[in-house]
PDB file of N, CA and C in Angstrom:
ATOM      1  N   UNK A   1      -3.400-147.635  38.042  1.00  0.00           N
ATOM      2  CA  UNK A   1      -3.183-148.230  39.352  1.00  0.00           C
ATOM      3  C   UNK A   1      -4.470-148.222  40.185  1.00  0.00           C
ATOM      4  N   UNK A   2      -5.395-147.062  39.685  1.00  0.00           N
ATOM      5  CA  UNK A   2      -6.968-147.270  40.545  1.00  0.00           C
ATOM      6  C   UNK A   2      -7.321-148.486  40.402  1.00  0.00           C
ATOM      7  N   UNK A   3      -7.376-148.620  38.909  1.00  0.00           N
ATOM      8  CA  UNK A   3      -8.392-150.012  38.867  1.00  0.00           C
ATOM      9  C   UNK A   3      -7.622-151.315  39.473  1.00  0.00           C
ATOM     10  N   UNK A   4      -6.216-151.232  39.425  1.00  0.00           N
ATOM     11  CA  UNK A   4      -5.376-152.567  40.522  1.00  0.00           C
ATOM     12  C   UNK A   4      -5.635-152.285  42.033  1.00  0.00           C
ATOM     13  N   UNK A   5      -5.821-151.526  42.120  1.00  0.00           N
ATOM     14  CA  UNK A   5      -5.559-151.337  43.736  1.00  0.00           C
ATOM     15  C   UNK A   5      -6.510-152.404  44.688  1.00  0.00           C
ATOM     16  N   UNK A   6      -8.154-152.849  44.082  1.00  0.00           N
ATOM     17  CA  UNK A   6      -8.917-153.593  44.553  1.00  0.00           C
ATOM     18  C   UNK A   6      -8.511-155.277  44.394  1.00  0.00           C
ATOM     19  N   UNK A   7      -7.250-155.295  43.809  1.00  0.00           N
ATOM     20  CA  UNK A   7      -7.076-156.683  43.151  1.00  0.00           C
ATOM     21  C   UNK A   7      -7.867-157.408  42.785  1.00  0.00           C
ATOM     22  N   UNK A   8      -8.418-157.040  41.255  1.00  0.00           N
ATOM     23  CA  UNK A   8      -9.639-157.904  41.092  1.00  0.00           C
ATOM     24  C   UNK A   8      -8.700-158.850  40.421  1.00  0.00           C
ATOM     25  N   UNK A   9      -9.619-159.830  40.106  1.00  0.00           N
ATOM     26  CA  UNK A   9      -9.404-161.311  39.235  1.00  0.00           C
ATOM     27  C   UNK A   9      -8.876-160.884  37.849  1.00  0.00           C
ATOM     28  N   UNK A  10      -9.399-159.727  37.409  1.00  0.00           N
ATOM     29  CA  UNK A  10      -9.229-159.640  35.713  1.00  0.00           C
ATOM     30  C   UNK A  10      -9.879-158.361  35.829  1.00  0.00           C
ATOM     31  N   UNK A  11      -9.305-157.643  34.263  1.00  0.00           N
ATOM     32  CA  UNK A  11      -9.536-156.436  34.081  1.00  0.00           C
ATOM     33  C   UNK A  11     -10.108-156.447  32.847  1.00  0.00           C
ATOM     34  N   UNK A  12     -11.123-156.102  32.633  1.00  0.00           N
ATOM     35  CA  UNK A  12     -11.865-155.937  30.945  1.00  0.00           C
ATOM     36  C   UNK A  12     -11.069-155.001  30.094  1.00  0.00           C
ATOM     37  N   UNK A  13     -10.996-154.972  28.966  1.00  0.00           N
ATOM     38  CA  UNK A  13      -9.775-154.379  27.920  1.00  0.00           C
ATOM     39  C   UNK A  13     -10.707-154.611  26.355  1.00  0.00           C
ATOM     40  N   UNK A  14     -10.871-153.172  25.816  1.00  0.00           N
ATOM     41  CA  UNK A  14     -11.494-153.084  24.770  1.00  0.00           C
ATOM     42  C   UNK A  14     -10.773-152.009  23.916  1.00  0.00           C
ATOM     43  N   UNK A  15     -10.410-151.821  22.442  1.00  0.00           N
ATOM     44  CA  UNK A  15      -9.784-150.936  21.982  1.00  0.00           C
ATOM     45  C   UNK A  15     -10.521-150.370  20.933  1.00  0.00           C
ATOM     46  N   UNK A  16     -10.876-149.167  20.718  1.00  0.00           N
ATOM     47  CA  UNK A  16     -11.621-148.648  19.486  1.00  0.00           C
ATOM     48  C   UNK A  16     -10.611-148.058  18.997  1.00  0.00           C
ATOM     49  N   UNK A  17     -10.931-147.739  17.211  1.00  0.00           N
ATOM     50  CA  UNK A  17     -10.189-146.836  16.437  1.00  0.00           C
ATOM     51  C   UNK A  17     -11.672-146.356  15.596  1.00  0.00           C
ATOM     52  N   UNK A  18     -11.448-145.073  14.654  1.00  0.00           N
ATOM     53  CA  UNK A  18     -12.099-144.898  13.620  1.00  0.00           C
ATOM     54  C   UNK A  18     -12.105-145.491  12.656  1.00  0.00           C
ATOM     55  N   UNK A  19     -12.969-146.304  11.974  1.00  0.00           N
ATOM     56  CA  UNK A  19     -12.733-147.299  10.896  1.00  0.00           C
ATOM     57  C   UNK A  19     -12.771-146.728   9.557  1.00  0.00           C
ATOM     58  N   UNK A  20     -12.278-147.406   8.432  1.00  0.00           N
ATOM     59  CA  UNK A  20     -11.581-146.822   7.211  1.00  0.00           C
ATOM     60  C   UNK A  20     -12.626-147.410   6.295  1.00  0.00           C
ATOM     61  N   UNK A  21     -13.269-145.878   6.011  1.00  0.00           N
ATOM     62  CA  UNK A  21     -14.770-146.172   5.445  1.00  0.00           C
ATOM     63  C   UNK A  21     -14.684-146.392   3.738  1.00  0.00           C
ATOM     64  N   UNK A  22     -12.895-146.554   3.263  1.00  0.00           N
ATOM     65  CA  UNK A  22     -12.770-146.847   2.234  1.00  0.00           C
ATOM     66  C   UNK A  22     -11.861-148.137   2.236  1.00  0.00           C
ATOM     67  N   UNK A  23     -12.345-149.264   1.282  1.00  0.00           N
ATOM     68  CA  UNK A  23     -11.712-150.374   1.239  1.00  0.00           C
ATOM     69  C   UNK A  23     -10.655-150.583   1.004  1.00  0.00           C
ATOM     70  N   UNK A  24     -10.317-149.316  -0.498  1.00  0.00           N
ATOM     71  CA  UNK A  24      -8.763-149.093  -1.076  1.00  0.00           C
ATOM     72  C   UNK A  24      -8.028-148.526  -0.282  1.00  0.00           C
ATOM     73  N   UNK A  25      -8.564-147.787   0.582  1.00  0.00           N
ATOM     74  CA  UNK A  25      -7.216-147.015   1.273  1.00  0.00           C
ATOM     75  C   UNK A  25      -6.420-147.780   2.194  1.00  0.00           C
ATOM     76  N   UNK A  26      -5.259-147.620   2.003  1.00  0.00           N
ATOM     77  CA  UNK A  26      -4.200-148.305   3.047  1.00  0.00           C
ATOM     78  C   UNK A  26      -4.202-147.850   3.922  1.00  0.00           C
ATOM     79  N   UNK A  27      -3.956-146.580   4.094  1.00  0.00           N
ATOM     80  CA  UNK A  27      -4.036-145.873   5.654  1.00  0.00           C
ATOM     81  C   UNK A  27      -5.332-146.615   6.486  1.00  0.00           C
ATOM     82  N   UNK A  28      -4.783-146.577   7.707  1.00  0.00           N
ATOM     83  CA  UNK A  28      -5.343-147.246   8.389  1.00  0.00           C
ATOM     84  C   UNK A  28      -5.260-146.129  10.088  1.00  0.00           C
ATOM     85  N   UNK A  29      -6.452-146.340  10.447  1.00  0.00           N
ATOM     86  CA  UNK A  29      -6.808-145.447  11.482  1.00  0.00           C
ATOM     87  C   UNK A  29      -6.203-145.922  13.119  1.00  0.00           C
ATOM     88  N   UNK A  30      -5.226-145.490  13.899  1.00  0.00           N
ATOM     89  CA  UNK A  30      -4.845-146.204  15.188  1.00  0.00           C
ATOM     90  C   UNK A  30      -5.562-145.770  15.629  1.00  0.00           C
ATOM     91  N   UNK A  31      -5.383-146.793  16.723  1.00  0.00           N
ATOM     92  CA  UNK A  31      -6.582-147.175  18.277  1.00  0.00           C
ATOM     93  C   UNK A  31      -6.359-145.423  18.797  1.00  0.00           C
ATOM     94  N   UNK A  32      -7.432-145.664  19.334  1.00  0.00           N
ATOM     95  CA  UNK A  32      -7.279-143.878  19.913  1.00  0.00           C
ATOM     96  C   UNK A  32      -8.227-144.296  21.078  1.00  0.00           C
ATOM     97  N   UNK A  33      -8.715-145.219  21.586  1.00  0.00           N
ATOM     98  CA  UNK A  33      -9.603-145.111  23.159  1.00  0.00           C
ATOM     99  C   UNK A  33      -9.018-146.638  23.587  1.00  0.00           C
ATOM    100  N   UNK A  34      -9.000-146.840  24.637  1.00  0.00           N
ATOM    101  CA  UNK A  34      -8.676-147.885  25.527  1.00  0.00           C
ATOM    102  C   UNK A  34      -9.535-148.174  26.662  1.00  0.00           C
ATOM    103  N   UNK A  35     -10.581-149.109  26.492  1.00  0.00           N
ATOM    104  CA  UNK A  35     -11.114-148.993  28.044  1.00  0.00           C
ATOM    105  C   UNK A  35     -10.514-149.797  28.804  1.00  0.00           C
ATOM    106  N   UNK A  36     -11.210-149.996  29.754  1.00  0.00           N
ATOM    107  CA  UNK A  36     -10.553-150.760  30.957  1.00  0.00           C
ATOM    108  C   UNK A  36     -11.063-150.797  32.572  1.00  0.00           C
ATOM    109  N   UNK A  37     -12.025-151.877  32.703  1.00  0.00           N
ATOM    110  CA  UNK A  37     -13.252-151.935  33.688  1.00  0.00           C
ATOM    111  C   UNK A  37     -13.046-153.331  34.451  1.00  0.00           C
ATOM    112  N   UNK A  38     -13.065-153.038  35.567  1.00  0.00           N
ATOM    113  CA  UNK A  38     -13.242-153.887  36.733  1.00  0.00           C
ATOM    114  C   UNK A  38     -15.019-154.106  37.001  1.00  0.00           C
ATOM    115  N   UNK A  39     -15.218-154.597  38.266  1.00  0.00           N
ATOM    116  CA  UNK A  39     -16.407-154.936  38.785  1.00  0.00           C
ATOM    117  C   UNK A  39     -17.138-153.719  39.173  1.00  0.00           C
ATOM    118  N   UNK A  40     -16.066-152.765  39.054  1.00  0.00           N
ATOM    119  CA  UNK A  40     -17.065-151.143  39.759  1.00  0.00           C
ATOM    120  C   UNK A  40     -16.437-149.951  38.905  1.00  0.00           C
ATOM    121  N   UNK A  41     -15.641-149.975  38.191  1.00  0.00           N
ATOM    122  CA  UNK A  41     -15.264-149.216  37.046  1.00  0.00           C
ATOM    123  C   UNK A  41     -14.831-149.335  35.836  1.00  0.00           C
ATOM    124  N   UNK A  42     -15.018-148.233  35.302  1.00  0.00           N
ATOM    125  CA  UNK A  42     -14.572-148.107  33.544  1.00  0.00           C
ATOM    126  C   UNK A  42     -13.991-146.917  33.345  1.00  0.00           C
ATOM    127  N   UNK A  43     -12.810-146.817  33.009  1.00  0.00           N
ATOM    128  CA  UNK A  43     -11.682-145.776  32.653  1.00  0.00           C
ATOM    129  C   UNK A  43     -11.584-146.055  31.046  1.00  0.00           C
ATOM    130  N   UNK A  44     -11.888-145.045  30.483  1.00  0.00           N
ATOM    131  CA  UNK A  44     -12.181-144.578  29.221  1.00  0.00           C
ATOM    132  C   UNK A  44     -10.661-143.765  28.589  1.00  0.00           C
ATOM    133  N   UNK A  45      -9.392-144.236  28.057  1.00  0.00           N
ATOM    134  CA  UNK A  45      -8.178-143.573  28.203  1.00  0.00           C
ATOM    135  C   UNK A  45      -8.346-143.240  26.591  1.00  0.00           C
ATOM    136  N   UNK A  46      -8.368-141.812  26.138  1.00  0.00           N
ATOM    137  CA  UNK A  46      -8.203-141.476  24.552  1.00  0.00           C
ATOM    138  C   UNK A  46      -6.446-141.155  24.605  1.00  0.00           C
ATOM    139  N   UNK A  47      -6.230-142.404  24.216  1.00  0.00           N
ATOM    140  CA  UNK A  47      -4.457-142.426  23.823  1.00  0.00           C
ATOM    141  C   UNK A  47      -4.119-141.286  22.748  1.00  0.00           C
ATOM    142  N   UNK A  48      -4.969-141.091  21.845  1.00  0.00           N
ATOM    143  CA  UNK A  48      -4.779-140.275  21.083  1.00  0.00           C
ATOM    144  C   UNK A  48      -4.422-138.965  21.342  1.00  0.00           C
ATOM    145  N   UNK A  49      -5.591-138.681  22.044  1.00  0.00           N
ATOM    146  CA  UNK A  49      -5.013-137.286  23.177  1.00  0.00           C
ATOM    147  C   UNK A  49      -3.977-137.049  24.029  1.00  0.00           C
ATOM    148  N   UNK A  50      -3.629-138.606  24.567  1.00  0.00           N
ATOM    149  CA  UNK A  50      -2.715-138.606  25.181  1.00  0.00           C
ATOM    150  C   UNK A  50      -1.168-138.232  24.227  1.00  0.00           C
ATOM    151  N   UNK A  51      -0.950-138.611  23.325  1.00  0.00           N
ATOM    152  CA  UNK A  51      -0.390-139.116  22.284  1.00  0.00           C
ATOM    153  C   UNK A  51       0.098-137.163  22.019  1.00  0.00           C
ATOM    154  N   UNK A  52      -1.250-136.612  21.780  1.00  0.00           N
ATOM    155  CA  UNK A  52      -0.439-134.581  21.317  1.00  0.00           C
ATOM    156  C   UNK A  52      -0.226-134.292  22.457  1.00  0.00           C
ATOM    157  N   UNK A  53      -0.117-134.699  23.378  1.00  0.00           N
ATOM    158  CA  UNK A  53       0.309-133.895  25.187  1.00  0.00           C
ATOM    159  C   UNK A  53       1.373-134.781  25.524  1.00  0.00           C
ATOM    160  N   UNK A  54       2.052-135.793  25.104  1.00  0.00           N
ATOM    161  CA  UNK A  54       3.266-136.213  25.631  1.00  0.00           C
ATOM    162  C   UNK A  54       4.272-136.752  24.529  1.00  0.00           C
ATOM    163  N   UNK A  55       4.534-135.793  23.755  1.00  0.00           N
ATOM    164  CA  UNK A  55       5.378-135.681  22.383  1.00  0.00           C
ATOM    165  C   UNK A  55       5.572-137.299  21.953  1.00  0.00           C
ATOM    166  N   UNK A  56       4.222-137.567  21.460  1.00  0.00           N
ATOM    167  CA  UNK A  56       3.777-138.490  20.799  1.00  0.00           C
ATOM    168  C   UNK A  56       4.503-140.232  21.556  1.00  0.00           C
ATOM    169  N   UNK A  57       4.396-140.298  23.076  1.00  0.00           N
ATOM    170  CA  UNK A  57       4.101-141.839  24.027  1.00  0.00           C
ATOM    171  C   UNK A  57       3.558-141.315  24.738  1.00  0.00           C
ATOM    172  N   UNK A  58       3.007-142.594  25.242  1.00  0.00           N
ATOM    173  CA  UNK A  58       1.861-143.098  25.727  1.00  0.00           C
ATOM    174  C   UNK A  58       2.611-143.495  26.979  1.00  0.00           C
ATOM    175  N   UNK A  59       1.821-143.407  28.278  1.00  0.00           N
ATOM    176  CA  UNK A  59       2.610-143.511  29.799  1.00  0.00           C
ATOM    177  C   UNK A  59       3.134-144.483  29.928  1.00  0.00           C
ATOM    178  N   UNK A  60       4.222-144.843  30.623  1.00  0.00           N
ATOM    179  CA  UNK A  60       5.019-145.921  30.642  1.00  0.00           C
ATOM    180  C   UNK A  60       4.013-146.810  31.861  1.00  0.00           C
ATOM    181  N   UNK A  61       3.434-146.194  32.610  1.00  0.00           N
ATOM    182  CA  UNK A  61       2.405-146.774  33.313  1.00  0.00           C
ATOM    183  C   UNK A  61       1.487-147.771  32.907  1.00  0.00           C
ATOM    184  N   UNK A  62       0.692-147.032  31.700  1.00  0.00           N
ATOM    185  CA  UNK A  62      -0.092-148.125  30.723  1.00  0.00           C
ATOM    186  C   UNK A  62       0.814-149.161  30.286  1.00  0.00           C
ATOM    187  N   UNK A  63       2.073-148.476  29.565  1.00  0.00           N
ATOM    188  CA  UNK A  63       2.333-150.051  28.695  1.00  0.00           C
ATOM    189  C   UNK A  63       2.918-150.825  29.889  1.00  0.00           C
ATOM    190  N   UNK A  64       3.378-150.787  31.056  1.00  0.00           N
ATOM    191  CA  UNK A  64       3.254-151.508  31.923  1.00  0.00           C
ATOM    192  C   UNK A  64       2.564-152.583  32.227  1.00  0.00           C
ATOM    193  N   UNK A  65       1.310-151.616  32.727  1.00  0.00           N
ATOM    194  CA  UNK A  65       0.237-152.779  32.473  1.00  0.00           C
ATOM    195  C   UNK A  65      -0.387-153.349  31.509  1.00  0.00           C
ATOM    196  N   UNK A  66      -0.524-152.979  30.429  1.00  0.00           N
ATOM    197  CA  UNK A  66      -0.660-153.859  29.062  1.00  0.00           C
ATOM    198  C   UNK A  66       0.010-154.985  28.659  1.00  0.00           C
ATOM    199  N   UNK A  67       1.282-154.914  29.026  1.00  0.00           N
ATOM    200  CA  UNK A  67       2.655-156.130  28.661  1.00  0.00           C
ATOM    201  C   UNK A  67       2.963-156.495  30.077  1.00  0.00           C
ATOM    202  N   UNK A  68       1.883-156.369  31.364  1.00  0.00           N
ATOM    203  CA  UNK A  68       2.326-157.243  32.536  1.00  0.00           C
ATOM    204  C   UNK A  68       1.581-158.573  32.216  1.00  0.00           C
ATOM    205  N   UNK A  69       2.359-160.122  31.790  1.00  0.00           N
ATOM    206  CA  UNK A  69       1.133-161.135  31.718  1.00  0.00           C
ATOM    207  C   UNK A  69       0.747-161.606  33.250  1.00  0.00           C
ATOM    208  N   UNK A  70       0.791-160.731  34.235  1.00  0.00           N
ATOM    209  CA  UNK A  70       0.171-161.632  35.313  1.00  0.00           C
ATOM    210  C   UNK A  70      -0.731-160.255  35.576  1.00  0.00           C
ATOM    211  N   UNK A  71      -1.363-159.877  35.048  1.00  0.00           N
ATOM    212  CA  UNK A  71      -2.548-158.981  35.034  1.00  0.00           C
ATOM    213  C   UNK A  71      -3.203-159.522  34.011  1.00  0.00           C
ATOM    214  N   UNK A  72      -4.478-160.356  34.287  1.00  0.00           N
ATOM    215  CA  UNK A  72      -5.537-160.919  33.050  1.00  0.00           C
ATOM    216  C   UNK A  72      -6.153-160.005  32.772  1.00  0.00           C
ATOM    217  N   UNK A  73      -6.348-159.790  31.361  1.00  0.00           N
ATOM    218  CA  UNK A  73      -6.848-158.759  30.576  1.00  0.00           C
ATOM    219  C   UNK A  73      -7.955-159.683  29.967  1.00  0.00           C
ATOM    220  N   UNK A  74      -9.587-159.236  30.078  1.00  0.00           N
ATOM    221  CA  UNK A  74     -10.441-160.334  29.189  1.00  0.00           C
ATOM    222  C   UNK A  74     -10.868-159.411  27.713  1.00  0.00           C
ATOM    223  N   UNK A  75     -11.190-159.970  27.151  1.00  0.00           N
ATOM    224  CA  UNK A  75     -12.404-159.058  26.181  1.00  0.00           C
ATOM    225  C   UNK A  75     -12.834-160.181  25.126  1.00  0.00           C
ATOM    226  N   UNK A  76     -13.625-159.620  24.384  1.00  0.00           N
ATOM    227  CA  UNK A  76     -14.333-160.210  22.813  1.00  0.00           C
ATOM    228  C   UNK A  76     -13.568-159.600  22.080  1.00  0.00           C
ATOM    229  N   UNK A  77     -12.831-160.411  21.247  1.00  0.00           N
ATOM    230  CA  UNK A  77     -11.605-160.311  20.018  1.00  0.00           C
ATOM    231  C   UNK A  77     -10.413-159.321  20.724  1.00  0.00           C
ATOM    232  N   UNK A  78      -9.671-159.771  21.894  1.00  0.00           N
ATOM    233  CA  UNK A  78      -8.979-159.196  22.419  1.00  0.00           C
ATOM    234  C   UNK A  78      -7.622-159.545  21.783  1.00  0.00           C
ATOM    235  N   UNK A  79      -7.626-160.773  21.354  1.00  0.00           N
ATOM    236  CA  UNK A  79      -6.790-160.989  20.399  1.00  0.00           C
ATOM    237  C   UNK A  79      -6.148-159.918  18.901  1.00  0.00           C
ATOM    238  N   UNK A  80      -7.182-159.840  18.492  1.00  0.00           N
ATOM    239  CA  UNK A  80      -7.411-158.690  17.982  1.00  0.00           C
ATOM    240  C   UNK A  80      -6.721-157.376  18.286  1.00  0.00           C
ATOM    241  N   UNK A  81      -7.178-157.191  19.247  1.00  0.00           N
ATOM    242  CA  UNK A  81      -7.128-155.466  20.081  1.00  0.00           C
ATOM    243  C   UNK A  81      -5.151-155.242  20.306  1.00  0.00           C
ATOM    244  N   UNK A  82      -4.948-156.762  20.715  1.00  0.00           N
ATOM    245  CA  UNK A  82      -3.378-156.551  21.089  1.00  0.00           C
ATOM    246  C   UNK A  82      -2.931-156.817  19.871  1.00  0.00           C
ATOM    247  N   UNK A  83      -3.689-157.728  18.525  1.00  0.00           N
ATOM    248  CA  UNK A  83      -2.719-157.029  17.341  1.00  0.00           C
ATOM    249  C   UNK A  83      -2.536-155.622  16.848  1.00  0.00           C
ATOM    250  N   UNK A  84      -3.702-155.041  16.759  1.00  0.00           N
ATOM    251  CA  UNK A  84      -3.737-153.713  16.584  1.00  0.00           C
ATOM    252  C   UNK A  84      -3.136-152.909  17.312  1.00  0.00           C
ATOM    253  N   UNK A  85      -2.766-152.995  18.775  1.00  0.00           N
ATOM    254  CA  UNK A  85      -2.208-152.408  19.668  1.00  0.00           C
ATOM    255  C   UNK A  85      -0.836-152.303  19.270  1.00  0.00           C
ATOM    256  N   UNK A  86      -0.612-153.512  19.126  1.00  0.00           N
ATOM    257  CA  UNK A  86       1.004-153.778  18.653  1.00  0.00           C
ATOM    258  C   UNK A  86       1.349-153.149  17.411  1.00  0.00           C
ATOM    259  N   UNK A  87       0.923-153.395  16.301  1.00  0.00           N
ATOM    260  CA  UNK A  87       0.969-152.779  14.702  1.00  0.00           C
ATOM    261  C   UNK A  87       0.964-151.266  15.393  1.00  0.00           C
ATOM    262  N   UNK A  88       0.197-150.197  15.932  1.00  0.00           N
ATOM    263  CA  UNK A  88       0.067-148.986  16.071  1.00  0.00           C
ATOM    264  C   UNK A  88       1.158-148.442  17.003  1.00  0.00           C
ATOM    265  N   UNK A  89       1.566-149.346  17.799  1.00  0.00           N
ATOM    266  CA  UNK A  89       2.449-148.062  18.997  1.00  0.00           C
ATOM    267  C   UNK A  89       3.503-149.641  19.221  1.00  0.00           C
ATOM    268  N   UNK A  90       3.345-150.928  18.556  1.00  0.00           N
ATOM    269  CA  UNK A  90       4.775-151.966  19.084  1.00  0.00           C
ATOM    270  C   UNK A  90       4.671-151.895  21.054  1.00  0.00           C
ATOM    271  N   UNK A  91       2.928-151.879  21.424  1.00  0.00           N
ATOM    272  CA  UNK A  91       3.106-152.466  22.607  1.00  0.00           C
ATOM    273  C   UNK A  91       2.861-154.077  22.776  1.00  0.00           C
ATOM    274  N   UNK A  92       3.148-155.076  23.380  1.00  0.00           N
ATOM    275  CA  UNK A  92       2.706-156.519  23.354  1.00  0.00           C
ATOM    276  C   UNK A  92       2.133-156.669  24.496  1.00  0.00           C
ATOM    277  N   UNK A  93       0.447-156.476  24.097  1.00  0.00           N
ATOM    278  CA  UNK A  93      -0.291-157.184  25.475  1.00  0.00           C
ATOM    279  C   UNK A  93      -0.217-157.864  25.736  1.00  0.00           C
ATOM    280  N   UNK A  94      -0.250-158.656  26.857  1.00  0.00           N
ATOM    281  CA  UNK A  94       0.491-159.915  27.502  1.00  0.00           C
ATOM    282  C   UNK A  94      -0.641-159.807  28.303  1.00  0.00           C
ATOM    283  N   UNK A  95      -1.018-161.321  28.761  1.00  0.00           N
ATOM    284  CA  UNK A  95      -1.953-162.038  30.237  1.00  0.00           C
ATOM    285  C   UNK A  95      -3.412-161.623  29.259  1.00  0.00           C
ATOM    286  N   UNK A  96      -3.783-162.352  27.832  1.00  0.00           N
ATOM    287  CA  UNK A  96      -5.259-161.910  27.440  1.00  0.00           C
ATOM    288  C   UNK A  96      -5.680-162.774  27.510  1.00  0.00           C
ATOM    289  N   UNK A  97      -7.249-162.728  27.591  1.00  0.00           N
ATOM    290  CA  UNK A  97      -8.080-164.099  27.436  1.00  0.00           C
ATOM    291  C   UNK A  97      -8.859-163.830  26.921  1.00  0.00           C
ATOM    292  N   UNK A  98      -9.751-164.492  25.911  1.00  0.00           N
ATOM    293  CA  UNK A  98     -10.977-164.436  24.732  1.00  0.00           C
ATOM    294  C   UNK A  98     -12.252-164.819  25.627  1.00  0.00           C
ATOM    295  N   UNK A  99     -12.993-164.091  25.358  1.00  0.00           N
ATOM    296  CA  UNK A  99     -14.288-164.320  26.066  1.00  0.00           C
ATOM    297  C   UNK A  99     -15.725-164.497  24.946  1.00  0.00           C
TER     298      UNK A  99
END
């Protein structure tokens, strides 16, 4: 809600995971950081952490805003980020745009 409170235009949205330094393996590593930056900040959220401190969900706050589509979310392969998002925890980012 910090970063809404200024009502910016759009909110930057980037998702890292650890990548799977073997080709064969199926296991596959979930997103574990979330950023999320306006014109004057960047909130750095390790879901993962979040994830052993709230018997494994994630704040109903976030997926709030993740699946609000009238909050524009931009990034590079954000497309992307909300498939992975979705496959790992079945949230549906909503309001993205490809930059």
């Amino acid at each position: 809600s910090e970063l809404l409170s200024t009502h910016p235009p759009f909110i930057g949205v980037d998702c890292e995971w650890k990548p799977c330094l073997n080709e064969c393996d199926k296991q596959t590593n979930k997103v574990a950081l979330i950023q999320l930056s306006d014109h004057r900040k960047c909130l750095l959220i390790q879901i993962h952490k979040i994830r052993r401190t709230n018997h494994g969900q994630l704040p109903l706050q976030l997926i709030g805003f993740l699946s609000n589509p009238s909050i524009i979310k931009v990034g590079v392969n954000i497309t992307g980020d909300a498939h992975k998002l979705y496959t790992d925890y079945h949230i549906s980012m909503r309001g993205t745009v490809e930059i």
